[in-house]
Protein backbone atom coordinates (compact mmCIF):
# COMPACT_ATOMS: atom_id res chain seq x y z
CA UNK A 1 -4.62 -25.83 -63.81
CA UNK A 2 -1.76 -28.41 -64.85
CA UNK A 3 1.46 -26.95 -62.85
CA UNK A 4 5.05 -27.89 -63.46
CA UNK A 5 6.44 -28.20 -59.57
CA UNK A 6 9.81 -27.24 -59.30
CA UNK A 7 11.68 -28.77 -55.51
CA UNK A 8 9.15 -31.46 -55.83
CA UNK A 9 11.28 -33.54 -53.33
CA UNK A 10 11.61 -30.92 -50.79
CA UNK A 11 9.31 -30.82 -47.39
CA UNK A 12 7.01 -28.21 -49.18
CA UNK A 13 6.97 -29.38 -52.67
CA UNK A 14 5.96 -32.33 -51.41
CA UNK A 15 3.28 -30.29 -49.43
CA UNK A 16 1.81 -28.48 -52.34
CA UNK A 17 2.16 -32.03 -54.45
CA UNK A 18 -0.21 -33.25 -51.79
CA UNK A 19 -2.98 -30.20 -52.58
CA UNK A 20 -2.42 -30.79 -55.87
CA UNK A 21 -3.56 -34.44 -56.18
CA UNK A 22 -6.23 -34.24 -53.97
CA UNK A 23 -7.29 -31.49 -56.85
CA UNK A 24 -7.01 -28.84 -54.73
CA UNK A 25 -8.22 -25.36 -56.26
CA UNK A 26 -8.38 -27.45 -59.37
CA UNK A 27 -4.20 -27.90 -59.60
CA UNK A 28 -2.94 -31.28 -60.76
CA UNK A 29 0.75 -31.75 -61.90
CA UNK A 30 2.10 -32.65 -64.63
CA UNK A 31 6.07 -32.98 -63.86
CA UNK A 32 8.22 -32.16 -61.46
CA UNK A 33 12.21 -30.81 -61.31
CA UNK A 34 14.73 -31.41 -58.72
CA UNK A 35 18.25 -32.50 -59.30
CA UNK A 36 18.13 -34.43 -55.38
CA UNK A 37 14.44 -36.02 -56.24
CA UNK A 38 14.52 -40.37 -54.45
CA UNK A 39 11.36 -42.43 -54.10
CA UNK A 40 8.47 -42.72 -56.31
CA UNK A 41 6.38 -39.64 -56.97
CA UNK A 42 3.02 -39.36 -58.72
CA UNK A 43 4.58 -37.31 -62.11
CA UNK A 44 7.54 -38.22 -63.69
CA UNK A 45 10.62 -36.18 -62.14
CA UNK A 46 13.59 -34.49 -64.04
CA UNK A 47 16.66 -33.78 -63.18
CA UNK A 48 16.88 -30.43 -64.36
CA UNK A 49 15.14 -28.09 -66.62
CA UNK A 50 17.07 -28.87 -69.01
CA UNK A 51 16.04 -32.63 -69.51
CA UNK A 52 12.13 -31.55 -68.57
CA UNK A 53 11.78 -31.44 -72.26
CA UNK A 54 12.16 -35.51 -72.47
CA UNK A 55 8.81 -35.74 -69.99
CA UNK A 56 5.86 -36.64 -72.60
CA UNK A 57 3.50 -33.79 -71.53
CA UNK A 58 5.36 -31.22 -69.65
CA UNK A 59 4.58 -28.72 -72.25
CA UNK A 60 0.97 -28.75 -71.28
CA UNK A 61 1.50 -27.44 -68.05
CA UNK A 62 -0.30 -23.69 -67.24
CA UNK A 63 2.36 -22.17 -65.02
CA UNK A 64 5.63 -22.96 -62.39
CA UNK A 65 5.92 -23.28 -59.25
CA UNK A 66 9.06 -22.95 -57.74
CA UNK A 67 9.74 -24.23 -54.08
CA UNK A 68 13.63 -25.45 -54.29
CA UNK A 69 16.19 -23.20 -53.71
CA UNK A 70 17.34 -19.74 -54.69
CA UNK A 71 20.21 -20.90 -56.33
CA UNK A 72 17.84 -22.29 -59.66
CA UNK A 73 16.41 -18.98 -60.20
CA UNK A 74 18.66 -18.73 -63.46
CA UNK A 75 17.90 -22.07 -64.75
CA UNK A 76 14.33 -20.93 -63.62
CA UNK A 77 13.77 -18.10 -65.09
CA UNK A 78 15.44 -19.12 -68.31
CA UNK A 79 13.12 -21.85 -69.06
CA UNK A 80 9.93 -20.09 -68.17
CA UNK A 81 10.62 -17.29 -70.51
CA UNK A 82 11.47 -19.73 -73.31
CA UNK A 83 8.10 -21.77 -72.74
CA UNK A 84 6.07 -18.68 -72.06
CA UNK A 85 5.14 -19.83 -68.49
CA UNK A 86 3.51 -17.72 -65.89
CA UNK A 87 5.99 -18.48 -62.61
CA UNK A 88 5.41 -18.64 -58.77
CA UNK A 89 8.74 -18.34 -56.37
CA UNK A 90 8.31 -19.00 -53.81
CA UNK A 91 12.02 -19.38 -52.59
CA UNK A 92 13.55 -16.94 -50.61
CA UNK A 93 17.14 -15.45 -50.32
CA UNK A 94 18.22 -14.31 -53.72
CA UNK A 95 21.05 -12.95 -54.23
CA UNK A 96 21.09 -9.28 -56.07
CA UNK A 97 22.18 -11.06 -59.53
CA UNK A 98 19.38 -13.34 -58.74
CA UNK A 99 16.73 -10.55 -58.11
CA UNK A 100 17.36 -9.21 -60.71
CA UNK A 101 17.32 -12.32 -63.28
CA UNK A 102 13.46 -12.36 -61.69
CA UNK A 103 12.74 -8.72 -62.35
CA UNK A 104 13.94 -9.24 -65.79
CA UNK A 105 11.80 -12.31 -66.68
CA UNK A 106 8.93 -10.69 -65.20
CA UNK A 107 9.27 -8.13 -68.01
CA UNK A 108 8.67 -11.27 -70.58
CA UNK A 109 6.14 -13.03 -68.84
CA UNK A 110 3.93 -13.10 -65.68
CA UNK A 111 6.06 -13.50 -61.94
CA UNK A 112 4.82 -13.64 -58.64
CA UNK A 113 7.27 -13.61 -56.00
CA UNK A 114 6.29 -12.90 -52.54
CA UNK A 115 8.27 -13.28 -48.82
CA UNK A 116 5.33 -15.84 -47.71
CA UNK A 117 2.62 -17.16 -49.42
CA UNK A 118 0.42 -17.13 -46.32
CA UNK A 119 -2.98 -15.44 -47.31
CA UNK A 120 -3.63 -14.53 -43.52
CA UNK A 121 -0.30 -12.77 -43.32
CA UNK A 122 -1.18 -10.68 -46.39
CA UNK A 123 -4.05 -9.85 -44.87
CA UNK A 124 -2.40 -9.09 -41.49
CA UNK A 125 0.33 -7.19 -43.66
CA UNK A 126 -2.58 -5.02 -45.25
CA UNK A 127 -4.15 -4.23 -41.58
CA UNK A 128 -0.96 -3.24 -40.29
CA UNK A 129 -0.36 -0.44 -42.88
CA UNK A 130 -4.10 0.53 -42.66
CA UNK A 131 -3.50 0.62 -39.02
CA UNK A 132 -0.44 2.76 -38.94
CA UNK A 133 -2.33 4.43 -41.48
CA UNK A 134 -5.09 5.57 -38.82
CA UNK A 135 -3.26 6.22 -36.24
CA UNK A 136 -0.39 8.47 -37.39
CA UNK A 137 0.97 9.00 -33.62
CA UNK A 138 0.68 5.33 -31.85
CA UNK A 139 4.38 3.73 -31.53
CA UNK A 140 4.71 0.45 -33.63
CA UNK A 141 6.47 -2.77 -32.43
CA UNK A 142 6.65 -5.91 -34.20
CA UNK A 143 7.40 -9.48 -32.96
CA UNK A 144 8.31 -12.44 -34.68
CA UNK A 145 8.74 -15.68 -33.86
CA UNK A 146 9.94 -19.24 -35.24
CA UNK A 147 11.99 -22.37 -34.96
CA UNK A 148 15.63 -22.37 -33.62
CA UNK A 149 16.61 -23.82 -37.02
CA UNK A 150 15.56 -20.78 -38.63
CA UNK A 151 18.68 -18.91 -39.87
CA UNK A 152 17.94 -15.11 -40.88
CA UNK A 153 16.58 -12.77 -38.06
CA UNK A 154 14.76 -10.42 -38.59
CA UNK A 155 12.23 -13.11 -40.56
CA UNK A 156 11.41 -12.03 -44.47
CA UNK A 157 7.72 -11.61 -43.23
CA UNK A 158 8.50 -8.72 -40.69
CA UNK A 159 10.27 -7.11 -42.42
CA UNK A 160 7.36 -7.10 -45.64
CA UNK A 161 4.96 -5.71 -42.23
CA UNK A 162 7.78 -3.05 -41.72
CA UNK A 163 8.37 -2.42 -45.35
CA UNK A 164 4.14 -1.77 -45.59
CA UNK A 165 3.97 0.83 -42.60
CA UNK A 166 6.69 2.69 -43.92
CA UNK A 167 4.58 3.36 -47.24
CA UNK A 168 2.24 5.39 -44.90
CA UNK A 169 5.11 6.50 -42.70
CA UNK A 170 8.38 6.55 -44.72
CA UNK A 171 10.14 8.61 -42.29
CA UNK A 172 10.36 5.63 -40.01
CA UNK A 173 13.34 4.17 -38.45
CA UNK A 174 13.51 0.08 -38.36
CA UNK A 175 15.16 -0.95 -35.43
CA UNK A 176 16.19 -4.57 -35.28
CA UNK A 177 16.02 -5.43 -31.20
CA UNK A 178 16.59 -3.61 -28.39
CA UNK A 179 19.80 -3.30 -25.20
CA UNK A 180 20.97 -0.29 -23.89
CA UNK A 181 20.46 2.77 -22.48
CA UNK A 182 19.25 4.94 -24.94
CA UNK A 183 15.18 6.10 -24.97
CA UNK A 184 12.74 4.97 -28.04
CA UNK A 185 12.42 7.42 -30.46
CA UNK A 186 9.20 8.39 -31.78
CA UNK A 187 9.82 7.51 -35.54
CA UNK A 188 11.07 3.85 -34.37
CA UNK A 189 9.43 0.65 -35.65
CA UNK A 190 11.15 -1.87 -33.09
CA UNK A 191 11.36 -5.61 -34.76
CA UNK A 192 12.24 -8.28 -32.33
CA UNK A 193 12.73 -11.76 -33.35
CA UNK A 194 12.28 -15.30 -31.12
CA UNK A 195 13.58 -18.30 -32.22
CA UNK A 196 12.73 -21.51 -30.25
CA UNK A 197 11.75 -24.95 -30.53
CA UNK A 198 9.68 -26.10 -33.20
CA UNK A 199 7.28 -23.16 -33.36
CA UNK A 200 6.04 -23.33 -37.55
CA UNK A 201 5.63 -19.52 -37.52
CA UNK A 202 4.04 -16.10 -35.38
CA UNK A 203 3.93 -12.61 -36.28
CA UNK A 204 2.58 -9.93 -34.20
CA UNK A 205 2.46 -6.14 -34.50
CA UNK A 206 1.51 -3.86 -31.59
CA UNK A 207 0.05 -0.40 -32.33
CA UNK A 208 0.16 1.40 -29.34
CA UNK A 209 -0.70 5.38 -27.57
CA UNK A 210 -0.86 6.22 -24.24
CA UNK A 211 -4.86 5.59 -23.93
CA UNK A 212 -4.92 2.20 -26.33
CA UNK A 213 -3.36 -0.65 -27.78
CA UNK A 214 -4.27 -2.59 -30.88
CA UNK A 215 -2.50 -6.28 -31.15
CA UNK A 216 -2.46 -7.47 -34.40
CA UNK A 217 -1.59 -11.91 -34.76
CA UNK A 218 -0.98 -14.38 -37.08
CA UNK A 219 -0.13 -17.85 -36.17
CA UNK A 220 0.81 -20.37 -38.45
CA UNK A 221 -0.16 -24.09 -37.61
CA UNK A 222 0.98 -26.11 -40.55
CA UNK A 223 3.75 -25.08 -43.44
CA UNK A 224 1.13 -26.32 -45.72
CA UNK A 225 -0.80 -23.19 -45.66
CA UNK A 226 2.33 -21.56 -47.82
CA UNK A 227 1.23 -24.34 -50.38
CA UNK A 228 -2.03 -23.22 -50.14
CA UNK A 229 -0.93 -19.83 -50.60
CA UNK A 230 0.85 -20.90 -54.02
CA UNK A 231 -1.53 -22.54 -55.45
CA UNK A 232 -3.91 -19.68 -54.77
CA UNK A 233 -1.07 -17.39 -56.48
CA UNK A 234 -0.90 -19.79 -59.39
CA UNK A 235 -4.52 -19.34 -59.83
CA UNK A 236 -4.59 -15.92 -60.07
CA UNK A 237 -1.64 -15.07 -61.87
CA UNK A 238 -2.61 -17.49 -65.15
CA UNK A 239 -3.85 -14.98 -67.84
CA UNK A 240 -2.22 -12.10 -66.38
CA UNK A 241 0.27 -10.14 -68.58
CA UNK A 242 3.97 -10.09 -68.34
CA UNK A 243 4.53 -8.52 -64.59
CA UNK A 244 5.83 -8.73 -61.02
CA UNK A 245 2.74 -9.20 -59.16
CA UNK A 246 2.95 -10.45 -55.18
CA UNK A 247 0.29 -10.91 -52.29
CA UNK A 248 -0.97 -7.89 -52.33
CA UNK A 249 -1.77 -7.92 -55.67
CA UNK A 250 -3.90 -11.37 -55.03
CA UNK A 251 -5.74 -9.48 -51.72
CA UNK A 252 -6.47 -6.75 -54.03
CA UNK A 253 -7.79 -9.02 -56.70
């Protein structure tokens, strides 16, 4: 699959441009976009979307992938829907105007768009509802921690694990750390979030009753695996028709 790589200069674009030469799940690129692109990169570069047309080639390409910045998704969007590209964003922090520009294009043309592309936390998210699922009485905590340069707390991926028990319990209560004097309530998911050194990424939900505890983990070694994860979402979404499709979607098959 020939991919168009949108933040090609970031740190992840440039891990996903690594996969991709190295032929990874078949991907190669064709060009890359990013207005703040220096060096020497494998495919030509452009600017913006707007001057992608003048790369020889670009056309070609089977689908986006966006790693840049939020703030493209209407330059984004607009081009994919024009070209008739299947997209991957995998950006996070949209704005409501920006949200929706996504759900809109995903009514023209395929979109996935998905908190983290990690494949083992979309599995871990899918245990955790099945979990909470089975055990309709156990109390549910969830802790996640990351980097001190991370900036939002609670993290995008613990709140997706939240988000998934509350399909099978939607009478829970989220509850975003703890002080004070007050008792847990039964309905409360408790989300706590760490934030220290240079650790790449850990989510882990408790599932607890008075006679047993099951600890769900994921640990994340290497920011690469989100490339993985993208490419793997690139692959699956060519073909598909006009959609918002995320993770679970690609677990499901």
């Amino acid at each position: 699959m020939k991919i168009i790589l949108s933040g090609i200069g970031g740190f992840m674009g440039a891990e996903l441009a690594k996969l991709a030469n190295a032929g990874y799940r078949n991907s190669s690129l064709t060009a890359g976009v990013d207005p703040n692109a220096k060096g020497t990169y494998t495919v030509p570069v452009a600017s913006s979307f707007e001057r992608l047309q003048e790369i020889p080639g670009a056309e070609e390409a089977d689908c986006i992938i966006d790693f840049s910045h939020h703030s493209a998704t209407g330059d984004l969007t607009a081009y994919a829907i024009e070209h008739n590209k299947p997209l991957i964003i995998a950006t996070t922090g949209q704005t409501d105007d920006e949200l929706q520009m996504i759900h809109n294009a995903s009514e023209k043309i395929p979109v996935f768009f998905a908190a983290n592309y990690s494949l083992g936390v979309a599995l871990l998210i899918e245990l955790a509802r099945k979990t909470a699922e089975m055990m309709p009485d156990a109390e549910i905590e969830i802790v996640e921690m990351h980097h001190d340069r991370k900036l939002d707390a609670p993290s995008g991926t613990a709140l997706a694990i939240a988000n998934a028990i509350k399909e099978v319990r939607p009478d829970a209560e989220l509850k975003t750390g703890r002080s004070g004097n007050s008792k847990r309530t039964p309905k409360e998911i408790g989300i706590h979030a760490v934030r220290m050194g240079n650790i790449v990424g850990v989510h882990e939900v408790l599932v607890g009753t008075q006679n047993q505890t099951i600890t769900l983990r994921h640990e994340a070694h290497s920011r690469a695996l989100f490339a993985e994860g993208a490419l793997a979402a690139a692959e699956f979404l060519i073909g598909k028709p006009a959609g918002l499709y995320n993770m679970k979607n690609l677990i499901e098959g």
